[in-house]
Structures are given as structure tokens and as C-alpha cells.
C-alpha atoms as a PDB file:
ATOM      1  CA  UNK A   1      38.859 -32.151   6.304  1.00  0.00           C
ATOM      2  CA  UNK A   2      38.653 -29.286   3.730  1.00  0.00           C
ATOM      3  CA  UNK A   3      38.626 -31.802   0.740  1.00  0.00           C
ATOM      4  CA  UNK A   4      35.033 -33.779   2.704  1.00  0.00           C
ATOM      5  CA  UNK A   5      33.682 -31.001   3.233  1.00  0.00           C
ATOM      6  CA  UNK A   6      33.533 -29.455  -0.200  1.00  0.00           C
ATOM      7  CA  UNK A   7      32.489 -33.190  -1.071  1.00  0.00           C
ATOM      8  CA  UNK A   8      29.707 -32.703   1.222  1.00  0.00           C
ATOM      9  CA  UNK A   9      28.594 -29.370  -0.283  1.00  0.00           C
ATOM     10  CA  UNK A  10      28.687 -30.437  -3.825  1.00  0.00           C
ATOM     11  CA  UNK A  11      26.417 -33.448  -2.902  1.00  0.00           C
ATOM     12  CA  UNK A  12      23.790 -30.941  -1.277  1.00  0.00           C
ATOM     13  CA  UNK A  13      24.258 -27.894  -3.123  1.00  0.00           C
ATOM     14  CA  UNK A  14      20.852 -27.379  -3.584  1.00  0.00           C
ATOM     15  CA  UNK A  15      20.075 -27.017   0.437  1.00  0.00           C
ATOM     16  CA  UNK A  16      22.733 -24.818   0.995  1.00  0.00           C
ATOM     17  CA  UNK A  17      22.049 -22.768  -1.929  1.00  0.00           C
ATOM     18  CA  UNK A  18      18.109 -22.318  -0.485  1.00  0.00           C
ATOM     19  CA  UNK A  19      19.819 -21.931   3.241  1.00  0.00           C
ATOM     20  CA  UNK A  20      22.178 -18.960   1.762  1.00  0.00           C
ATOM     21  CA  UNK A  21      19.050 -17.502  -0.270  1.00  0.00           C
ATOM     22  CA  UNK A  22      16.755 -17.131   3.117  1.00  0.00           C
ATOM     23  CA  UNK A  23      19.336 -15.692   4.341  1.00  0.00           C
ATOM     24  CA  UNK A  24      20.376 -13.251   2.285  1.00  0.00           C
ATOM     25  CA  UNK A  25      16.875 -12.452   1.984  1.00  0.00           C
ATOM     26  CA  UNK A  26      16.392 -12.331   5.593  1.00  0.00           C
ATOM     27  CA  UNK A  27      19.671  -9.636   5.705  1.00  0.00           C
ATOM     28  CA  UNK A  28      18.004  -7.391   3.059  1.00  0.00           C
ATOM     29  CA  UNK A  29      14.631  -7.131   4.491  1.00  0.00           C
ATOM     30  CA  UNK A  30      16.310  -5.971   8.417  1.00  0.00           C
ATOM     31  CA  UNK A  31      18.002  -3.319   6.358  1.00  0.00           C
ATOM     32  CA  UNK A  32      14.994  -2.252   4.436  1.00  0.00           C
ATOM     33  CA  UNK A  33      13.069  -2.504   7.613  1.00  0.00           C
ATOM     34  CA  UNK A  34      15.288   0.362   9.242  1.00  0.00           C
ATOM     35  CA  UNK A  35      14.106   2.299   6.035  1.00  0.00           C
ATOM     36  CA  UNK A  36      10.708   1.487   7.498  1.00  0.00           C
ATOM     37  CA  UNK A  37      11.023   3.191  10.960  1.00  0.00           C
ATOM     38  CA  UNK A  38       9.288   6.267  11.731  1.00  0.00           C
ATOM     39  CA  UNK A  39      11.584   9.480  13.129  1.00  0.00           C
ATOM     40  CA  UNK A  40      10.514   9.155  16.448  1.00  0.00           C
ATOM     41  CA  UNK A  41      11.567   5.055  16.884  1.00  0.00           C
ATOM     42  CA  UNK A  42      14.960   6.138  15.000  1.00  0.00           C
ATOM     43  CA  UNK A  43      15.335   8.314  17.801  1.00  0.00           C
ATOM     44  CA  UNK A  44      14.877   5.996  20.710  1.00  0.00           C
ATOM     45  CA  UNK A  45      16.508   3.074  18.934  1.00  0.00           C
ATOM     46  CA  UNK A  46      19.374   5.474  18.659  1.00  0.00           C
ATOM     47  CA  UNK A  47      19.712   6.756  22.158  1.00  0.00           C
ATOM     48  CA  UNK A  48      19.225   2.810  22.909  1.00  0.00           C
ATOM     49  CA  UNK A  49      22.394   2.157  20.682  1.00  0.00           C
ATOM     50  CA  UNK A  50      23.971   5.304  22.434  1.00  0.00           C
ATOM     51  CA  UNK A  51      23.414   3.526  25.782  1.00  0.00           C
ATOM     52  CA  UNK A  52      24.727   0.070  24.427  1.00  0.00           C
ATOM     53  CA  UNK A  53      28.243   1.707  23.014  1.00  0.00           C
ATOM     54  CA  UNK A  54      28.500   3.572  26.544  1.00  0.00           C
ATOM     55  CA  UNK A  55      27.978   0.626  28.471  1.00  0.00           C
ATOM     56  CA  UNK A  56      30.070  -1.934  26.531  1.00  0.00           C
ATOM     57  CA  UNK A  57      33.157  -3.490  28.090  1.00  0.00           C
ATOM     58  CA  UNK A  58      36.061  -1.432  27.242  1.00  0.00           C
ATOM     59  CA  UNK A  59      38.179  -4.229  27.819  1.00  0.00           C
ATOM     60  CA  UNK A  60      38.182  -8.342  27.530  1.00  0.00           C
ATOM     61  CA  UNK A  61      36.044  -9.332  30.601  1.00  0.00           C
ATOM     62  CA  UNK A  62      35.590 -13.332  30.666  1.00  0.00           C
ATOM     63  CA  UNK A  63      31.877 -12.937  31.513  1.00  0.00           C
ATOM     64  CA  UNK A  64      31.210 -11.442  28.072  1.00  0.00           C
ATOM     65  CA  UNK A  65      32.855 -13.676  26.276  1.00  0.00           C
ATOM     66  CA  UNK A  66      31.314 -16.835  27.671  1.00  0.00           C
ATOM     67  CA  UNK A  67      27.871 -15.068  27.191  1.00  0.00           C
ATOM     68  CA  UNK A  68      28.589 -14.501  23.458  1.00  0.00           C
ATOM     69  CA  UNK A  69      30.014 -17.894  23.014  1.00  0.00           C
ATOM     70  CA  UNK A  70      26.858 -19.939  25.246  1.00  0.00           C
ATOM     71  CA  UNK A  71      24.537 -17.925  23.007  1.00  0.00           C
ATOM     72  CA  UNK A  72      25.782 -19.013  20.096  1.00  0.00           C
ATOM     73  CA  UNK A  73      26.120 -22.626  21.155  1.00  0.00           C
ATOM     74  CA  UNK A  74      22.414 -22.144  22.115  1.00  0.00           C
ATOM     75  CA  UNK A  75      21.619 -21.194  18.854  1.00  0.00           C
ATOM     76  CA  UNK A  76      23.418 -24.356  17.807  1.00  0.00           C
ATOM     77  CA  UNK A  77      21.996 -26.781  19.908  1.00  0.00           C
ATOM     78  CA  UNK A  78      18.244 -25.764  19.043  1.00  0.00           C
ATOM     79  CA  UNK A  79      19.404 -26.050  15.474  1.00  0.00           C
ATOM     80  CA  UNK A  80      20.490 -30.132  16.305  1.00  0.00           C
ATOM     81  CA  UNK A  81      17.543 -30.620  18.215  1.00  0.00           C
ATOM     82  CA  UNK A  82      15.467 -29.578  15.423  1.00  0.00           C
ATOM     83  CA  UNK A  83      17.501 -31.568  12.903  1.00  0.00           C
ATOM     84  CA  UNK A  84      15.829 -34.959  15.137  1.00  0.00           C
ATOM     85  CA  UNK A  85      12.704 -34.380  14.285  1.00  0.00           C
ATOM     86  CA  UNK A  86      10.838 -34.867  10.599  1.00  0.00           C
ATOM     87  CA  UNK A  87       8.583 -31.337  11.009  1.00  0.00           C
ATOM     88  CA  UNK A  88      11.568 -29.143  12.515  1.00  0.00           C
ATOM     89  CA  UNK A  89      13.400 -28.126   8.926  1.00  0.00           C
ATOM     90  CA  UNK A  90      10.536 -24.742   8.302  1.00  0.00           C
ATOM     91  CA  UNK A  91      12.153 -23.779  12.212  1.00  0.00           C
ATOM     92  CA  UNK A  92      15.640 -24.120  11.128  1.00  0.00           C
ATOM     93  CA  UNK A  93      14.985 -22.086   7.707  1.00  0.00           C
ATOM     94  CA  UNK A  94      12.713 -19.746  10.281  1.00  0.00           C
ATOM     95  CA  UNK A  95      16.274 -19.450  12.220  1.00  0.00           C
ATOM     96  CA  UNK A  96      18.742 -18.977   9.940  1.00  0.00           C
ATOM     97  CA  UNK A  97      15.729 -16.221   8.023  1.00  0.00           C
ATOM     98  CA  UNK A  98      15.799 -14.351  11.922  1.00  0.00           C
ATOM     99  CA  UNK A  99      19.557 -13.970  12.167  1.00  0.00           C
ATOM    100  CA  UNK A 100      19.743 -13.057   8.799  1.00  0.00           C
ATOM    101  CA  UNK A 101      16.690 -10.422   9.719  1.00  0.00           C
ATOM    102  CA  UNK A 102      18.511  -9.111  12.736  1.00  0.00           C
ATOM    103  CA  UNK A 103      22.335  -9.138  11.128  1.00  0.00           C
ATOM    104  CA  UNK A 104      20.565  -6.549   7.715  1.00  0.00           C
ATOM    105  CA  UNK A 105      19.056  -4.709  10.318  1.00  0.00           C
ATOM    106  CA  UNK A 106      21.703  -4.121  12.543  1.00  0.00           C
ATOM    107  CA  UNK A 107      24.332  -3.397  10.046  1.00  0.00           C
ATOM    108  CA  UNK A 108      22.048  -0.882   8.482  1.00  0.00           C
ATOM    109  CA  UNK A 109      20.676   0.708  11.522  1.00  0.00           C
ATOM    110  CA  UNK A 110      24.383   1.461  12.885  1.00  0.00           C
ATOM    111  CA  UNK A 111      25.437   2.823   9.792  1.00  0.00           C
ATOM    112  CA  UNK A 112      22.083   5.157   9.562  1.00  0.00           C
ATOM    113  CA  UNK A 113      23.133   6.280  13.296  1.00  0.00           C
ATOM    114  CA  UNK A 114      26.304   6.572  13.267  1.00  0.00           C
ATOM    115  CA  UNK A 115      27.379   7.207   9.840  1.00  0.00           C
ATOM    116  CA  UNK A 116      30.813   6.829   9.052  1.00  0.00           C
ATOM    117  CA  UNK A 117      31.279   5.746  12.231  1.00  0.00           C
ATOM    118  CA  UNK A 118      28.971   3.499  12.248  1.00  0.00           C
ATOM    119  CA  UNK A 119      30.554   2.003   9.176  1.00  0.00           C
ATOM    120  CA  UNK A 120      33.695   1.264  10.542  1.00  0.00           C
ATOM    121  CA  UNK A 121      31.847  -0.603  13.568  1.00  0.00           C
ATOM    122  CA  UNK A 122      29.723  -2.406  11.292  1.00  0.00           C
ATOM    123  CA  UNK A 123      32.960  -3.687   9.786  1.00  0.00           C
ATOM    124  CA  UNK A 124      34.813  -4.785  12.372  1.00  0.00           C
ATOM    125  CA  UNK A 125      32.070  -5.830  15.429  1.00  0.00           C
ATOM    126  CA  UNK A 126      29.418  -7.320  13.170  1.00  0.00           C
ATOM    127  CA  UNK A 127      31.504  -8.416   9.336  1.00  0.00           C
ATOM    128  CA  UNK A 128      34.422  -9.684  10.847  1.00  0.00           C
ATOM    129  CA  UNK A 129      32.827 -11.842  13.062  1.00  0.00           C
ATOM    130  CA  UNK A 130      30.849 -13.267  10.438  1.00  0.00           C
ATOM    131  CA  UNK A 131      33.221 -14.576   8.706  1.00  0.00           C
ATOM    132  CA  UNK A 132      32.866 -17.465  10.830  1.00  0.00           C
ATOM    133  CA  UNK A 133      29.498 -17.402  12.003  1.00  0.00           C
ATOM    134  CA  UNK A 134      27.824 -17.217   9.366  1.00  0.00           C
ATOM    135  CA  UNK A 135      29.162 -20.476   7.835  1.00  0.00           C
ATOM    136  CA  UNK A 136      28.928 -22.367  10.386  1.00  0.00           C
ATOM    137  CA  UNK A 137      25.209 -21.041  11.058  1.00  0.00           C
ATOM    138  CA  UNK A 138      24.570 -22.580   7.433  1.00  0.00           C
ATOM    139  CA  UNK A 139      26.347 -25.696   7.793  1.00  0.00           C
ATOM    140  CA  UNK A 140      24.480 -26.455  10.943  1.00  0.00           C
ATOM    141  CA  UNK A 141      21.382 -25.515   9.654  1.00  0.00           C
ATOM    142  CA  UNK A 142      22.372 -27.865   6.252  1.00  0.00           C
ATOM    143  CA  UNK A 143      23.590 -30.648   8.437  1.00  0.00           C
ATOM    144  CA  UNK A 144      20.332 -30.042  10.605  1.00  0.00           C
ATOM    145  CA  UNK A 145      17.962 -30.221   7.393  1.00  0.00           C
ATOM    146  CA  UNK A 146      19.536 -33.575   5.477  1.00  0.00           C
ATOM    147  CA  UNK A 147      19.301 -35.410   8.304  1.00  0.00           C
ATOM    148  CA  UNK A 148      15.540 -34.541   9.084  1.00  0.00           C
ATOM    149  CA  UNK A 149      15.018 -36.296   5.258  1.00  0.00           C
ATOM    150  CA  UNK A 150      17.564 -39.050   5.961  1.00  0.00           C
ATOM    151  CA  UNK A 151      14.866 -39.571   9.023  1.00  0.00           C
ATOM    152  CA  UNK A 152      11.813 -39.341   6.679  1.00  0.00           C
ATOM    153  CA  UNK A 153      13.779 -41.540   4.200  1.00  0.00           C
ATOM    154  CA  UNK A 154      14.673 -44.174   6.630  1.00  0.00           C
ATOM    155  CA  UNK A 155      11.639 -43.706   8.983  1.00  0.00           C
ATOM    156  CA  UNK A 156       9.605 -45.182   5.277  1.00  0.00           C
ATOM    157  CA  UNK A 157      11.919 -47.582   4.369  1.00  0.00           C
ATOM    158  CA  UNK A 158      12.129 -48.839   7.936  1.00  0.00           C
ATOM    159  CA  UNK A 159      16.083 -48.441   7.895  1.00  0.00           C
ATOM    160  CA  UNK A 160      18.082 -47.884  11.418  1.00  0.00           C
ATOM    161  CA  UNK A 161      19.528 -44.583  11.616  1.00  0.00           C
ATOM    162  CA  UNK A 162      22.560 -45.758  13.899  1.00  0.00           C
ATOM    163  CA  UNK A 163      25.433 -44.508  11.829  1.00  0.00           C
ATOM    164  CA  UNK A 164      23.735 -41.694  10.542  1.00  0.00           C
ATOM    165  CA  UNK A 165      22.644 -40.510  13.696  1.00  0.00           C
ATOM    166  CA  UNK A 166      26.358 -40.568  15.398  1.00  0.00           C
ATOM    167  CA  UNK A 167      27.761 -39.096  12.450  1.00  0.00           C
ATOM    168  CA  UNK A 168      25.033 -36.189  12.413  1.00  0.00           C
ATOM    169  CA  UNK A 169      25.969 -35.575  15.989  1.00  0.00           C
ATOM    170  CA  UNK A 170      29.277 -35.530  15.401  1.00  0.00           C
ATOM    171  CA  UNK A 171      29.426 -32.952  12.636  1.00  0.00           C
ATOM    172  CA  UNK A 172      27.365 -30.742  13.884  1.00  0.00           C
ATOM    173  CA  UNK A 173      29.624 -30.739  17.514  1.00  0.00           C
ATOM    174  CA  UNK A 174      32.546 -29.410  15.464  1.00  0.00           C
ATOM    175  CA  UNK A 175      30.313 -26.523  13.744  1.00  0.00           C
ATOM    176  CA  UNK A 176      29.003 -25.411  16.902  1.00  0.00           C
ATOM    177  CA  UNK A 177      32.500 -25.603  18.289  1.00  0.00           C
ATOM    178  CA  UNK A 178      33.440 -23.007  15.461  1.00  0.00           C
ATOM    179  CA  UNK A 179      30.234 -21.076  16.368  1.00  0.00           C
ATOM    180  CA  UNK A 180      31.478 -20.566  19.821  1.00  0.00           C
ATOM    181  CA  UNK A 181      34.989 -19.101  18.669  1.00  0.00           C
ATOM    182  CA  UNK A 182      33.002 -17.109  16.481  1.00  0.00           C
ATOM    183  CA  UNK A 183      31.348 -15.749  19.624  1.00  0.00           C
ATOM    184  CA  UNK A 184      34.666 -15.231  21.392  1.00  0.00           C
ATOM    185  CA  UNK A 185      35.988 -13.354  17.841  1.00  0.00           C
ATOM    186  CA  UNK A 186      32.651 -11.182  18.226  1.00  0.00           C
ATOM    187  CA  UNK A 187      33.490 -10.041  21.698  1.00  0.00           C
ATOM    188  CA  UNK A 188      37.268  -9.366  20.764  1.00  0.00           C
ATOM    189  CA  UNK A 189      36.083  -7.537  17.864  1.00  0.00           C
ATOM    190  CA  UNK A 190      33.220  -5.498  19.741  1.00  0.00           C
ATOM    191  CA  UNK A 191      35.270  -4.250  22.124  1.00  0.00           C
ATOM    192  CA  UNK A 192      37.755  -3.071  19.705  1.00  0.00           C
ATOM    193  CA  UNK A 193      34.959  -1.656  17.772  1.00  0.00           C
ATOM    194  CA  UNK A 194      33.980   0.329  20.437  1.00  0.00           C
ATOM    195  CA  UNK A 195      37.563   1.330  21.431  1.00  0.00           C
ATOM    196  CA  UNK A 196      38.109   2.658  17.489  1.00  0.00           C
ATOM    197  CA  UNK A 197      34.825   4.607  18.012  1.00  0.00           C
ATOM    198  CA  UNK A 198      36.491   5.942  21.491  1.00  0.00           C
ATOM    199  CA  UNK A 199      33.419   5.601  23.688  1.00  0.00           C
END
């Protein structure tokens, strides 16, 4: 498994690379963007983030979990759907650019907010998590991207798509599989976030 999929990368190291570039870009402009924010929005955004840390489940409650996890599957399944057609790749870049966007922001905003608090939540609610996500965000979008040019590719040539199509739907099952545990590790890890932080 490990050995075909580092096979896989090698053969389209250039997509991931541009994947992992948008979004890295995407995480430094959501952190510059807090720079951007005027006193008065810091203040709401942090009474908002006050509110949010109040309100968050102090302990493992089912419903949160599945609402992480069926988010990220969403996330998932928009990224597949756009991998079927020829003009959806800029959308799947546009994606994995937005949660890149919102993960720099985030991370930044918390830590502006909370300090060294804020660090230590940052760590374990939004990096840990990550660890997962984030991988499987780019392999989906990857997976999502070759197979829009296999279509362009095959759609000149006149080729069927049979195999390709199975195995494309396949792969990217077992990503967004991994994206839903990282949804279920994200609620784990939010809730002890928020217990470290004693709200």
C-alpha cells in the first residue's frame, strides 16, 4: 500500500508539488489576513471565538463527531465530483487554496487572541488533526486533477475510461475514508483542546 503509493507520487510529483504550493500559499495569506483586520473586527471576532470555546462540547458527544466527519466527507465528495468533469481542476485548486486560506487564518487568529493559550490550542485542535487531513485533502485533490486529464486525454483519443474510472473511484473512497477519521481525530482533539484551556 505504502510502497504504490509513493509510486504514485513520484509519477505525479509535479501536481502534488503545485497542490502543496496553493496551499501553503493559501495558509500564509489567512494568517497575513488576520494582520489585515482592523481593532474593532479583532474585537468581535474575538468575543465570537470567546463564545465558540464556551459553547464547545466539554465532552465526546456522537453528534459532533458525525458532523465533523460528514463535513469532511462533503468536502471529499465535491472534490470526486469535480475530478468527472474536464473544466472542474481550477475548483479543486480553488478548494484546497480555501482550506488552506481558512487553516493560516485560524491558526493565526487564535494565537493573536489567545496568546500562549492560543498556541497550545492551535497545536493540538487544529495541527494535530492535520496530520491527516491535510494529506488526504491533497491526495484527493491529486487523484481528482489526473483523472480530469486522463478524461481530456482519452475523451481526444476516443479511449474508454472503464478501468480508469473504477480505479479513480476507488482511490479516492479510501482517502475520504481517512478524511473522515481525520474529522473524528479533530473532534477528540478539540475537545481536549478546550479542556487544556479549562473553559
Amino acid at each position: 500500500m505504502v510502497k504504490a503509493v509513493l509510486s504514485h507520487l513520484k509519477q505525479y510529483w509535479m501536481i502534488y508539488l503545485t497542490l502543496t504550493s496553493v496551499l501553503l500559499a493559501g495558509i500564509i495569506f489567512g494568517a497575513v489576513g488576520v494582520k489585515a483586520l482592523g481593532n474593532e473586527k479583532v474585537s468581535v471576532l474575538t468575543e465570537f471565538l470567546n463564545q465558540l470555546l464556551t459553547e464547545q462540547p466539554k465532552t465526546i458527544e456522537t453528534s459532533f463527531l458525525q458532523q465533523l466527519a460528514r463535513d469532511n466527507f462533503l468536502i471529499m465528495a465535491g472534490i470526486w465530483l469535480l475530478g468527472l468533469t474536464i473544466v472542474g481542476t481550477p475548483l479543486v485548486y480553488l478548494i484546497v487554496f480555501t482550506r488552506g486560506f481558512i487553516i493560516g487564518f485560524t491558526i493565526a487568529f487564535v494565537i493573536k487572541a489567545q496568546k500562549f493559550a492560543g498556541i497550545c490550542l492551535a497545536l493540538v485542535s487544529i495541527f494535530l488533526p492535520s496530520v491527516l487531513a491535510i494529506p488526504c485533502l491533497l491526495l484527493g485533490a491529486g487523484l481528482a486533477t489526473i483523472f480530469s486529464f486522463l478524461l481530456l486525454k482519452g475523451k481526444n483519443r476516443g479511449d474508454s475510461m472503464g478501468r480508469e474510472f473504477l480505479y479513480y473511484c476507488m482511490t479516492s473512497l479510501l482517502v475520504s475514508l481517512g478524511a473522515v477519521i481525520a474529522g473524528v481525530m479533530q473532534g477528540y482533539f478539540s475537545v481536549l483542546g478546550v479542556r487544556l484551556l479549562g473553559y
